[in-house]
PDB file of N, CA and C in Angstrom:
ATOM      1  N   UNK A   1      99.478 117.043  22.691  1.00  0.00           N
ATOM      2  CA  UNK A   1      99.925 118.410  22.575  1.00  0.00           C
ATOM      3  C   UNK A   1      99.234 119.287  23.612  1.00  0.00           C
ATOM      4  N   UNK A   2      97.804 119.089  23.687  1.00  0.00           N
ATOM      5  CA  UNK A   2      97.166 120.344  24.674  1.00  0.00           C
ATOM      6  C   UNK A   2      97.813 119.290  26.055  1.00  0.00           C
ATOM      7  N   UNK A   3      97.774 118.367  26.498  1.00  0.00           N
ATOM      8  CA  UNK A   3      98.339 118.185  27.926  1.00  0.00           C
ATOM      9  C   UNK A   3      99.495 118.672  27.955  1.00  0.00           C
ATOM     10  N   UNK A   4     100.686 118.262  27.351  1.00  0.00           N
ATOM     11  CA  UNK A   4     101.482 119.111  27.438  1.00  0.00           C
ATOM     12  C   UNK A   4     101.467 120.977  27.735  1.00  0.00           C
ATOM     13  N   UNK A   5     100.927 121.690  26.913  1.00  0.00           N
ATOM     14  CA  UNK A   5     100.682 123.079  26.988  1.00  0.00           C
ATOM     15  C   UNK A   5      99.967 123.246  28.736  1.00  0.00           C
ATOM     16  N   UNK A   6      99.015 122.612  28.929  1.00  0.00           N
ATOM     17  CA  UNK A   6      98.520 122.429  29.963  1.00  0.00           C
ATOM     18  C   UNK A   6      99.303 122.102  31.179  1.00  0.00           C
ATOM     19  N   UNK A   7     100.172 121.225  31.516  1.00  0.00           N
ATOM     20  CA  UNK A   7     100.787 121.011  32.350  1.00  0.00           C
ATOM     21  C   UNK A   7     101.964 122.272  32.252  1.00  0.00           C
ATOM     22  N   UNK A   8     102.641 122.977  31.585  1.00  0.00           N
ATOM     23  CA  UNK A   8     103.228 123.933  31.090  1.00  0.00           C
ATOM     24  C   UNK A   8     102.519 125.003  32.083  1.00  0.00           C
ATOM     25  N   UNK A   9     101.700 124.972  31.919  1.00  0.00           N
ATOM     26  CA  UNK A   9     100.542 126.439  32.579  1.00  0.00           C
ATOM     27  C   UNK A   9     100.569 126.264  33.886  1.00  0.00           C
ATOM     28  N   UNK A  10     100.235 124.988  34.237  1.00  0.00           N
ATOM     29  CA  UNK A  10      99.789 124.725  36.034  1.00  0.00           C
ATOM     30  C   UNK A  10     101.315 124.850  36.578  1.00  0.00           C
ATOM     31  N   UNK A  11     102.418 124.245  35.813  1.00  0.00           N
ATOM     32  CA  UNK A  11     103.516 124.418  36.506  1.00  0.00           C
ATOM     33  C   UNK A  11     104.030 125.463  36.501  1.00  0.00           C
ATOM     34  N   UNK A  12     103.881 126.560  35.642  1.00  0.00           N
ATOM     35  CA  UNK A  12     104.206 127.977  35.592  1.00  0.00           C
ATOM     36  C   UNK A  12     103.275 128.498  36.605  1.00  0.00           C
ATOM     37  N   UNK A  13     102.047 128.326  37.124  1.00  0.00           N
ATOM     38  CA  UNK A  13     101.246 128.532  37.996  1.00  0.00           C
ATOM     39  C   UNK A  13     102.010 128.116  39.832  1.00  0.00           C
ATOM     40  N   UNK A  14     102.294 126.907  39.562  1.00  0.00           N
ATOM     41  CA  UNK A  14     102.295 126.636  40.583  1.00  0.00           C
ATOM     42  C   UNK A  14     103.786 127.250  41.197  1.00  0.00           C
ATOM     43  N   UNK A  15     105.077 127.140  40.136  1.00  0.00           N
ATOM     44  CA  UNK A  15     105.745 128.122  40.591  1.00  0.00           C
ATOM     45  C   UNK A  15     106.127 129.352  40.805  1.00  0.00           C
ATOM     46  N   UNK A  16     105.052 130.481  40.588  1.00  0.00           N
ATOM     47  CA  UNK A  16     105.074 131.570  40.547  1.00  0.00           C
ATOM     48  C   UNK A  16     104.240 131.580  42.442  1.00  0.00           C
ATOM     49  N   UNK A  17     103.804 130.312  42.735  1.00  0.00           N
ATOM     50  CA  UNK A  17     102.835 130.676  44.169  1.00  0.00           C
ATOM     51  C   UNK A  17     103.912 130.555  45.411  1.00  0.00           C
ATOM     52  N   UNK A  18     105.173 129.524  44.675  1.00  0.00           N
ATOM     53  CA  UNK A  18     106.378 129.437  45.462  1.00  0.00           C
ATOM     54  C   UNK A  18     107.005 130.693  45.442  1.00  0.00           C
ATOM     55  N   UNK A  19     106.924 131.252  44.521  1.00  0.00           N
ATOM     56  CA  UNK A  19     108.095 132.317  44.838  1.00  0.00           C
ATOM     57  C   UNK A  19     107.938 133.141  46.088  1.00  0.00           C
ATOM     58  N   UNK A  20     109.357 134.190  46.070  1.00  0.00           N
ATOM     59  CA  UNK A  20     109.294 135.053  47.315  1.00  0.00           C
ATOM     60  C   UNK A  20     108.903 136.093  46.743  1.00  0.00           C
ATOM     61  N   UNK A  21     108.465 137.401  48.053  1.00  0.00           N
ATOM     62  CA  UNK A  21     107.690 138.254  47.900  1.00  0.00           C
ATOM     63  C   UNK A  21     108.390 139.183  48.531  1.00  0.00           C
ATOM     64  N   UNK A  22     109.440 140.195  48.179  1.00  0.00           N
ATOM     65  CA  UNK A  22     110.372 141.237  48.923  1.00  0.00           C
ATOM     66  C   UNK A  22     109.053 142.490  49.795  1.00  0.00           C
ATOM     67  N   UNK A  23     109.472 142.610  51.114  1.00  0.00           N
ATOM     68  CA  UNK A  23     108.088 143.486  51.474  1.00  0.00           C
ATOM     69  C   UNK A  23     108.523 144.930  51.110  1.00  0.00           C
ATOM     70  N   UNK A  24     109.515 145.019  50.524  1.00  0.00           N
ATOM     71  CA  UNK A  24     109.933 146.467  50.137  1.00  0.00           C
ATOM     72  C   UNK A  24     108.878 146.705  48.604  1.00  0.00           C
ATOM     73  N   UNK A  25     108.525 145.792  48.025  1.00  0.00           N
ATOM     74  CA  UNK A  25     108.083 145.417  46.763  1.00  0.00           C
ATOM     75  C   UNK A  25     106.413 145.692  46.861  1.00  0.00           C
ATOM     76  N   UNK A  26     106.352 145.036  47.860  1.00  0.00           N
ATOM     77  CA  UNK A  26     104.717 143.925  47.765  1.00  0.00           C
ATOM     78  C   UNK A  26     103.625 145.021  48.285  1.00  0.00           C
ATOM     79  N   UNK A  27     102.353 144.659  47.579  1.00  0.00           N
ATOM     80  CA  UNK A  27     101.144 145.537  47.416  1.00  0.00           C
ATOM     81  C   UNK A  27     100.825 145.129  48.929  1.00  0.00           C
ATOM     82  N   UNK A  28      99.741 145.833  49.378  1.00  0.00           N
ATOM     83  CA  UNK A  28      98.841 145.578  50.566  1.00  0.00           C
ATOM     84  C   UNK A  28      98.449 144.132  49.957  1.00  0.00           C
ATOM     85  N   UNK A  29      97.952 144.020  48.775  1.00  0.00           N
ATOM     86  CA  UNK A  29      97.111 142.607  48.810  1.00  0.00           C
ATOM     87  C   UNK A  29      98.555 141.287  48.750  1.00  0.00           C
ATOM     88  N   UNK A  30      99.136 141.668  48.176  1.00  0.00           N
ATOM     89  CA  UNK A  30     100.332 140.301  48.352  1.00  0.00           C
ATOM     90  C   UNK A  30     100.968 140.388  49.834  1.00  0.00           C
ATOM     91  N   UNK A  31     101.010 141.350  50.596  1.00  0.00           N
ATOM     92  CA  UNK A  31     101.530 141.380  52.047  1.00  0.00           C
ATOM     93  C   UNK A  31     100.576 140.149  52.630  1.00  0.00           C
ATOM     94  N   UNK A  32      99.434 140.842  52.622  1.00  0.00           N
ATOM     95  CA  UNK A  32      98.098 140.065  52.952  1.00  0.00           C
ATOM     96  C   UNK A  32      97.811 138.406  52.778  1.00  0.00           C
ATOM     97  N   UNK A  33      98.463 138.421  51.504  1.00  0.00           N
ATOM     98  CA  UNK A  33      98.666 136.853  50.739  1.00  0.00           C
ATOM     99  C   UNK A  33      99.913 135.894  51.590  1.00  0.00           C
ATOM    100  N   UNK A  34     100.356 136.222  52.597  1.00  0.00           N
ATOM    101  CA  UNK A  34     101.438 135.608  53.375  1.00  0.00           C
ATOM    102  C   UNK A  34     100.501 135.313  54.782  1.00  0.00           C
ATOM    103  N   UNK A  35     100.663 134.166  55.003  1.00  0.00           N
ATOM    104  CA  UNK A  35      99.825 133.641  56.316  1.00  0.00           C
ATOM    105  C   UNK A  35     100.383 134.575  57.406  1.00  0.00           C
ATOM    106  N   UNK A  36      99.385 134.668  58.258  1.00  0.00           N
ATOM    107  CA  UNK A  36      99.692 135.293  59.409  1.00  0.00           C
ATOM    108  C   UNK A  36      99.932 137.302  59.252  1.00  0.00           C
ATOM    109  N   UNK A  37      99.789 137.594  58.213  1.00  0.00           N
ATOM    110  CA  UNK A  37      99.440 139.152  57.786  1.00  0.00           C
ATOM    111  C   UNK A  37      98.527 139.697  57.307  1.00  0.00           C
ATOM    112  N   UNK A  38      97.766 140.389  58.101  1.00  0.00           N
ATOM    113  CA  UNK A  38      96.041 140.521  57.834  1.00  0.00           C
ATOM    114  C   UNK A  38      96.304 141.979  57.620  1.00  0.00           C
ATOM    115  N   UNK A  39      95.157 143.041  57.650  1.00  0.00           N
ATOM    116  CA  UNK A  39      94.773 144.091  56.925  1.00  0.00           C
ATOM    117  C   UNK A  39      95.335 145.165  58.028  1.00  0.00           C
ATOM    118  N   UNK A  40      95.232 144.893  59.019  1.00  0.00           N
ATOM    119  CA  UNK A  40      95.763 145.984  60.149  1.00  0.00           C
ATOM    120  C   UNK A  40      97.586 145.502  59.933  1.00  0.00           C
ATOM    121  N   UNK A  41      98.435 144.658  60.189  1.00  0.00           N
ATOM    122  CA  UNK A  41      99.674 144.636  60.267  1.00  0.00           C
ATOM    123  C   UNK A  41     100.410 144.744  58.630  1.00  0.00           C
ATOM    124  N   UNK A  42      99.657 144.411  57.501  1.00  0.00           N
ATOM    125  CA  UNK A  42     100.025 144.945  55.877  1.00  0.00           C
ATOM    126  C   UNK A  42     100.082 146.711  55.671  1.00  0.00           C
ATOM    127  N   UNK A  43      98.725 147.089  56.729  1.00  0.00           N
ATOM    128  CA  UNK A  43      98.807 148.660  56.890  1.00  0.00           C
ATOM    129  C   UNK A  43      99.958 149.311  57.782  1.00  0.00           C
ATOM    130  N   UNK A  44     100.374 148.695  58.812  1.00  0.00           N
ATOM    131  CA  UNK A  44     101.662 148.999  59.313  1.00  0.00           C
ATOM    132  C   UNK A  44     102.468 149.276  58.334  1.00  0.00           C
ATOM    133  N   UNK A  45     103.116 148.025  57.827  1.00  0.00           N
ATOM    134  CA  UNK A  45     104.129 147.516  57.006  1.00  0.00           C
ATOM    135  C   UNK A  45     104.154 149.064  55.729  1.00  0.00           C
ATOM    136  N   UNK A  46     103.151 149.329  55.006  1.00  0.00           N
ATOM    137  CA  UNK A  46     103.068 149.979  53.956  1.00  0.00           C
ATOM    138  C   UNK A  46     103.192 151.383  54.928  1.00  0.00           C
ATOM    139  N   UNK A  47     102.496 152.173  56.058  1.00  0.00           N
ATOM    140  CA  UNK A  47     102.944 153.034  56.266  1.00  0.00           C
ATOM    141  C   UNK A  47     104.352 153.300  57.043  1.00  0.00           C
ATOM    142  N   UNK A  48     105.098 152.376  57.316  1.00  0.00           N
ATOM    143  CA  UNK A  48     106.545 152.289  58.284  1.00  0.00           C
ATOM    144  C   UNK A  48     107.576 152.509  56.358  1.00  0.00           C
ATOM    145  N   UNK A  49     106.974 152.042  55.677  1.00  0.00           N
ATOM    146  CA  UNK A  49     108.019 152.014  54.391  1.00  0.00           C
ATOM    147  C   UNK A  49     107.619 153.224  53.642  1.00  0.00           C
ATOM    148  N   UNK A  50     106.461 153.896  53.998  1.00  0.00           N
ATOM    149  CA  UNK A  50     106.936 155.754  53.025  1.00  0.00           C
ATOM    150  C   UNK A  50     108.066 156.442  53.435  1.00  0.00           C
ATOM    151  N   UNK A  51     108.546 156.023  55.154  1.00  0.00           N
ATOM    152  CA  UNK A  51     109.461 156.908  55.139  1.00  0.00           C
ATOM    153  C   UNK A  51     110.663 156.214  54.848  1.00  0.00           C
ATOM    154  N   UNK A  52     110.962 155.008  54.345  1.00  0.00           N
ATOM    155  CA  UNK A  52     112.125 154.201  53.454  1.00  0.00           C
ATOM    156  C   UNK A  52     112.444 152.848  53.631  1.00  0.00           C
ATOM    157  N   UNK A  53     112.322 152.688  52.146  1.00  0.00           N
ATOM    158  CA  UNK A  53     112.711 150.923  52.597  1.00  0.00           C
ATOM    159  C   UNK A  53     113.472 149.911  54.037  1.00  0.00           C
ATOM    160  N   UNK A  54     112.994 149.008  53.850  1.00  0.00           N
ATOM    161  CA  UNK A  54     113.444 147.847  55.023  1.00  0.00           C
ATOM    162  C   UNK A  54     115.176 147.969  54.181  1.00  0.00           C
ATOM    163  N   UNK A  55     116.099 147.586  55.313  1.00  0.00           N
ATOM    164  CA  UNK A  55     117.183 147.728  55.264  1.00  0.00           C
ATOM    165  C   UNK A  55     116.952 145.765  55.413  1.00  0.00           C
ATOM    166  N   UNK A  56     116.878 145.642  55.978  1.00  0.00           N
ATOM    167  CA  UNK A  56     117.241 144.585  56.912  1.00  0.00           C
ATOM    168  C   UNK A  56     115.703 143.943  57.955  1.00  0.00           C
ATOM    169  N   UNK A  57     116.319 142.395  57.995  1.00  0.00           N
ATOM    170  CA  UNK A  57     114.748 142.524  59.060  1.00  0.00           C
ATOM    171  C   UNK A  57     115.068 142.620  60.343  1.00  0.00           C
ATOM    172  N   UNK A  58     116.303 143.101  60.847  1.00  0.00           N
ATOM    173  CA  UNK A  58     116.439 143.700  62.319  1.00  0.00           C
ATOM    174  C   UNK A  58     114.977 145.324  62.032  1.00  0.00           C
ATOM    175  N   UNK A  59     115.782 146.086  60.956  1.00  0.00           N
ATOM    176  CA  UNK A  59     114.974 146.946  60.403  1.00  0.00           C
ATOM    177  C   UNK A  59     113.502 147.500  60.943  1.00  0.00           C
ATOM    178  N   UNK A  60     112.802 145.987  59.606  1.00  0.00           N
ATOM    179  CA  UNK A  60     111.698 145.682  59.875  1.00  0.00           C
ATOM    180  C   UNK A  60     111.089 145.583  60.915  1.00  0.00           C
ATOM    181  N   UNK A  61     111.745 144.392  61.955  1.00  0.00           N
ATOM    182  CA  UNK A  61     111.394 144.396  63.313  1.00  0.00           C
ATOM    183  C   UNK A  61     111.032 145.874  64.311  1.00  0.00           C
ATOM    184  N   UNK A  62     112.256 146.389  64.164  1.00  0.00           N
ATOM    185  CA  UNK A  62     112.346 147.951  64.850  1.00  0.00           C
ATOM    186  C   UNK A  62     110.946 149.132  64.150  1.00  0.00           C
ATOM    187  N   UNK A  63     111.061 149.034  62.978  1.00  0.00           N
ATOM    188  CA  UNK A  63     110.232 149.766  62.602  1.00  0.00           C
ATOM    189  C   UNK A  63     108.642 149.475  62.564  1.00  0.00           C
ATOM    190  N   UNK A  64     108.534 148.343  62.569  1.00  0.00           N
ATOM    191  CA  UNK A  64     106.550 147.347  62.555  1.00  0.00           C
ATOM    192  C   UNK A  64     106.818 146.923  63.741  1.00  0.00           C
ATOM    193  N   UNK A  65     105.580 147.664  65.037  1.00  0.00           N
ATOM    194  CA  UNK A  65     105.189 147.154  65.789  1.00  0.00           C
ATOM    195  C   UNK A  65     104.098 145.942  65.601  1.00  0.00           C
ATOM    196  N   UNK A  66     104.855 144.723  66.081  1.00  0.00           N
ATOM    197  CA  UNK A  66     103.681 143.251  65.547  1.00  0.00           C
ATOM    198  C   UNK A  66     104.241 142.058  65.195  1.00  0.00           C
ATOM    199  N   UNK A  67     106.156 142.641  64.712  1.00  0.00           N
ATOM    200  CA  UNK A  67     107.047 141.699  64.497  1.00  0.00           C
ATOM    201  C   UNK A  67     108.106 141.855  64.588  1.00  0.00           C
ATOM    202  N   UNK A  68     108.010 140.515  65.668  1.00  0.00           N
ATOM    203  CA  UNK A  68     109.141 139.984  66.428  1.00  0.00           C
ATOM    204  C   UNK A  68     110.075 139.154  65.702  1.00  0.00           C
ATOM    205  N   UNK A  69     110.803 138.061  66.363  1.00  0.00           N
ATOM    206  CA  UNK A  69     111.578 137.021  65.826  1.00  0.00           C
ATOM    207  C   UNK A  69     110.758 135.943  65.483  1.00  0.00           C
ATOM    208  N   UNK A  70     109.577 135.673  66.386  1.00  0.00           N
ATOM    209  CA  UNK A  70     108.793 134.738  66.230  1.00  0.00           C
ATOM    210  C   UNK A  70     108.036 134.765  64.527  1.00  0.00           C
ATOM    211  N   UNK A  71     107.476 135.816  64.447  1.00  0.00           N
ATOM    212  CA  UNK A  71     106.577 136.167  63.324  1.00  0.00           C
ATOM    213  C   UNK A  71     107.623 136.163  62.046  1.00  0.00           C
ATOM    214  N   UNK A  72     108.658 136.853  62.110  1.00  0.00           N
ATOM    215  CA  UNK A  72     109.622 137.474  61.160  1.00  0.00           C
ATOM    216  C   UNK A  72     109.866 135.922  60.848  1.00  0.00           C
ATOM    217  N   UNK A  73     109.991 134.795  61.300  1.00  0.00           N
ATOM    218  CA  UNK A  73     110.675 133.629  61.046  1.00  0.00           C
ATOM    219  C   UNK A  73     109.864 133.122  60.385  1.00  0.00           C
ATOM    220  N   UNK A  74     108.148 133.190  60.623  1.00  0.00           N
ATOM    221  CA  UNK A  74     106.857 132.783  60.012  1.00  0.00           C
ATOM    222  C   UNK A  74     107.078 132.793  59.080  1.00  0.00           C
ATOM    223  N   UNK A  75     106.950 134.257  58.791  1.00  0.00           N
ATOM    224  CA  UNK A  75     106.649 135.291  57.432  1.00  0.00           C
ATOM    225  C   UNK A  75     108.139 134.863  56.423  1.00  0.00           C
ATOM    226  N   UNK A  76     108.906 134.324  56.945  1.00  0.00           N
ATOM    227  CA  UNK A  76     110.019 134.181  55.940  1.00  0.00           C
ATOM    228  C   UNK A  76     109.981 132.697  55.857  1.00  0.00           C
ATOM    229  N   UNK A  77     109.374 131.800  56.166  1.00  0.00           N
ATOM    230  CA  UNK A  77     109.251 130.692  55.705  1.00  0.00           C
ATOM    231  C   UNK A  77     107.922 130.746  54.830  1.00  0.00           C
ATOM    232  N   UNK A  78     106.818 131.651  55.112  1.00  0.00           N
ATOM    233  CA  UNK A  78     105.690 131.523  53.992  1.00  0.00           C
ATOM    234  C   UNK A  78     106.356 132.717  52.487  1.00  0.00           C
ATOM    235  N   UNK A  79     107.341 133.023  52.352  1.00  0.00           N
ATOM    236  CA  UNK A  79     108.060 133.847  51.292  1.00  0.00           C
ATOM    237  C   UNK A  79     108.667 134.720  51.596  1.00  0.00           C
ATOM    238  N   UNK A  80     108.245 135.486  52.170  1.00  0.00           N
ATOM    239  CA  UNK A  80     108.341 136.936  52.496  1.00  0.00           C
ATOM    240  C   UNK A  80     109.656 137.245  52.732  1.00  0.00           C
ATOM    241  N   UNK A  81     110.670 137.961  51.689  1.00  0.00           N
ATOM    242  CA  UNK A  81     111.626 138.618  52.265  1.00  0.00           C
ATOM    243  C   UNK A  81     112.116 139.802  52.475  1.00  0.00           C
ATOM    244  N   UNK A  82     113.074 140.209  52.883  1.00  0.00           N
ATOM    245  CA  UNK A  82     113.663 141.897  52.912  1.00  0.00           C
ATOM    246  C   UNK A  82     114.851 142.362  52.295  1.00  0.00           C
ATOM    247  N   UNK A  83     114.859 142.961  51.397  1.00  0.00           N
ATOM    248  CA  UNK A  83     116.016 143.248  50.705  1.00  0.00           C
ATOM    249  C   UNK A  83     116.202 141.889  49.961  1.00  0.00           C
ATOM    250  N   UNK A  84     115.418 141.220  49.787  1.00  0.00           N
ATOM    251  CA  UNK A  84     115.991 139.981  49.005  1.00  0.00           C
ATOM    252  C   UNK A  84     116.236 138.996  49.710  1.00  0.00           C
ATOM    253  N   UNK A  85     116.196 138.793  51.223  1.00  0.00           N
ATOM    254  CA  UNK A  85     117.257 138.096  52.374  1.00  0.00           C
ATOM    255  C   UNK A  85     115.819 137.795  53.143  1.00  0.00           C
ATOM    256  N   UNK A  86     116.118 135.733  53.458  1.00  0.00           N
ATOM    257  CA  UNK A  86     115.155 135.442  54.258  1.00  0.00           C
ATOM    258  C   UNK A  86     115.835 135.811  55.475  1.00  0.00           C
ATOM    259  N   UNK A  87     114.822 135.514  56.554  1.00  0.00           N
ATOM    260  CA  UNK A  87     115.119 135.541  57.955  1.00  0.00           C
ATOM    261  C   UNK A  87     115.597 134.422  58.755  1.00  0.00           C
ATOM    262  N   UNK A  88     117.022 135.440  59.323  1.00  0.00           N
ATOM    263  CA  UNK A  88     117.886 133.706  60.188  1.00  0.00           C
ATOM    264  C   UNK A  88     117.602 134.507  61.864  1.00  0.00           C
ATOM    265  N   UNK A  89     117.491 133.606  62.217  1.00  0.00           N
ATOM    266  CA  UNK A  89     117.396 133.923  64.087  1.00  0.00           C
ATOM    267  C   UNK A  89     118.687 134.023  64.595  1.00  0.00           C
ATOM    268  N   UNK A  90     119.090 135.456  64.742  1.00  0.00           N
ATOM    269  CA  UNK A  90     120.556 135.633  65.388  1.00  0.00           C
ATOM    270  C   UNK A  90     120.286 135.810  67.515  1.00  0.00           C
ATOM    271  N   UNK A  91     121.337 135.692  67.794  1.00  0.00           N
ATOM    272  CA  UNK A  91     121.079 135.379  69.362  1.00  0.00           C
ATOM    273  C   UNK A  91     120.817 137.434  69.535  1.00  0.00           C
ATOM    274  N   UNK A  92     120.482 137.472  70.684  1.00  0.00           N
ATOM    275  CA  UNK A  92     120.403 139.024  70.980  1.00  0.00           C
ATOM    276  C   UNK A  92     121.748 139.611  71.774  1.00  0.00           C
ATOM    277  N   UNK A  93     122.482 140.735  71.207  1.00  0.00           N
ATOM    278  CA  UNK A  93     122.970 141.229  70.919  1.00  0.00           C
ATOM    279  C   UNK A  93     123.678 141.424  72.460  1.00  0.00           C
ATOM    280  N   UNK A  94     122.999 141.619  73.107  1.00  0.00           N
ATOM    281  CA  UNK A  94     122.680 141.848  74.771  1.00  0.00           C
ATOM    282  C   UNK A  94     123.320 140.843  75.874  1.00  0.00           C
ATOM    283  N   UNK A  95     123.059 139.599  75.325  1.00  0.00           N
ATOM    284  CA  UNK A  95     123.280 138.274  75.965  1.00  0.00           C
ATOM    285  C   UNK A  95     124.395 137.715  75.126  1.00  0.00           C
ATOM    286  N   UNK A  96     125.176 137.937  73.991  1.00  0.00           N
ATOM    287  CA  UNK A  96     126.066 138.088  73.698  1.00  0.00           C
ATOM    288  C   UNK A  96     127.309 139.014  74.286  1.00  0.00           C
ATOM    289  N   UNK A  97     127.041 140.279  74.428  1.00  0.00           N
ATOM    290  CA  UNK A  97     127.948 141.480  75.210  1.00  0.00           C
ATOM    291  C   UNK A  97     128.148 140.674  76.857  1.00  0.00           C
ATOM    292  N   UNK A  98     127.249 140.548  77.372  1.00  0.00           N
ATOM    293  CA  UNK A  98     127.110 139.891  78.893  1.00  0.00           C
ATOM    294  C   UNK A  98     127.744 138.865  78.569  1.00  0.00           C
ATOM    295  N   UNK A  99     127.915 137.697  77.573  1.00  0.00           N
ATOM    296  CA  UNK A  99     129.222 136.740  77.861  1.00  0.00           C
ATOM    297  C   UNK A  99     130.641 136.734  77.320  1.00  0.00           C
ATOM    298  N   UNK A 100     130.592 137.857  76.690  1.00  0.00           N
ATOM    299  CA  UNK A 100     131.854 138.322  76.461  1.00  0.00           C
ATOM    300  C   UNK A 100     132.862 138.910  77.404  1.00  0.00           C
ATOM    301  N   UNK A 101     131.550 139.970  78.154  1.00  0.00           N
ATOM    302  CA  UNK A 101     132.013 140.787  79.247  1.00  0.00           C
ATOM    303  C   UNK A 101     132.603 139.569  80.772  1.00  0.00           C
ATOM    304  N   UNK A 102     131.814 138.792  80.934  1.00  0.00           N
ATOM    305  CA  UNK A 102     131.805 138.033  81.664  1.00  0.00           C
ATOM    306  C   UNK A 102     133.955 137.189  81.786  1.00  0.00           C
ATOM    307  N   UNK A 103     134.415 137.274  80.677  1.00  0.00           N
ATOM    308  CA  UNK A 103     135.254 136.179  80.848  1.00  0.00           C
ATOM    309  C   UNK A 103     136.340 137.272  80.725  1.00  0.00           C
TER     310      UNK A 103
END
């Protein structure tokens, strides 16, 4: 009976460490709790969102100087999402128009 209850606990433990973490949501210390987001770029993050939630992580990107595509891809494979939505690597917008224009 107690192993049971016990294994009950660690696995309720262990999937609560999987879950995701919306950054519209998340404290300075759970920002922090995502590899690669330390105390200076969690302080970004929290002052870029008084003036209103992440839309989007184009958004995010635009609004936190610190993350790019590179990082944004990090941070959404260690949980971290926006609006609910992990991060997919779309081509740039730019180099798309230029081969459109092109033909």
């Amino acid at each position: 009976m107690f192993r049971r209850i016990f294994a009950a606990a660690l696995a309720a433990v262990a999937f609560n460490a999987f879950a995701a973490l919306d950054v519209n949501q998340a404290s300075q210390a759970e920002l922090e709790s995502i590899k690669g987001i330390g105390p200076s770029l969690s302080t970004k993050i929290l002052d870029a969102r008084k003036s209103g939630s992440f839309k989007s992580w184009a958004d995010l990107q635009d609004r936190v100087s610190g993350i790019g595509p590179g990082n944004a891809a990090r941070f959404s494979q260690a949980g971290l999402t926006v609006a609910g939505a992990s991060f997919t690597a779309q081509a740039p917008a730019k180099a798309a128009d230029k081969s459109a224009a092109a033909k």
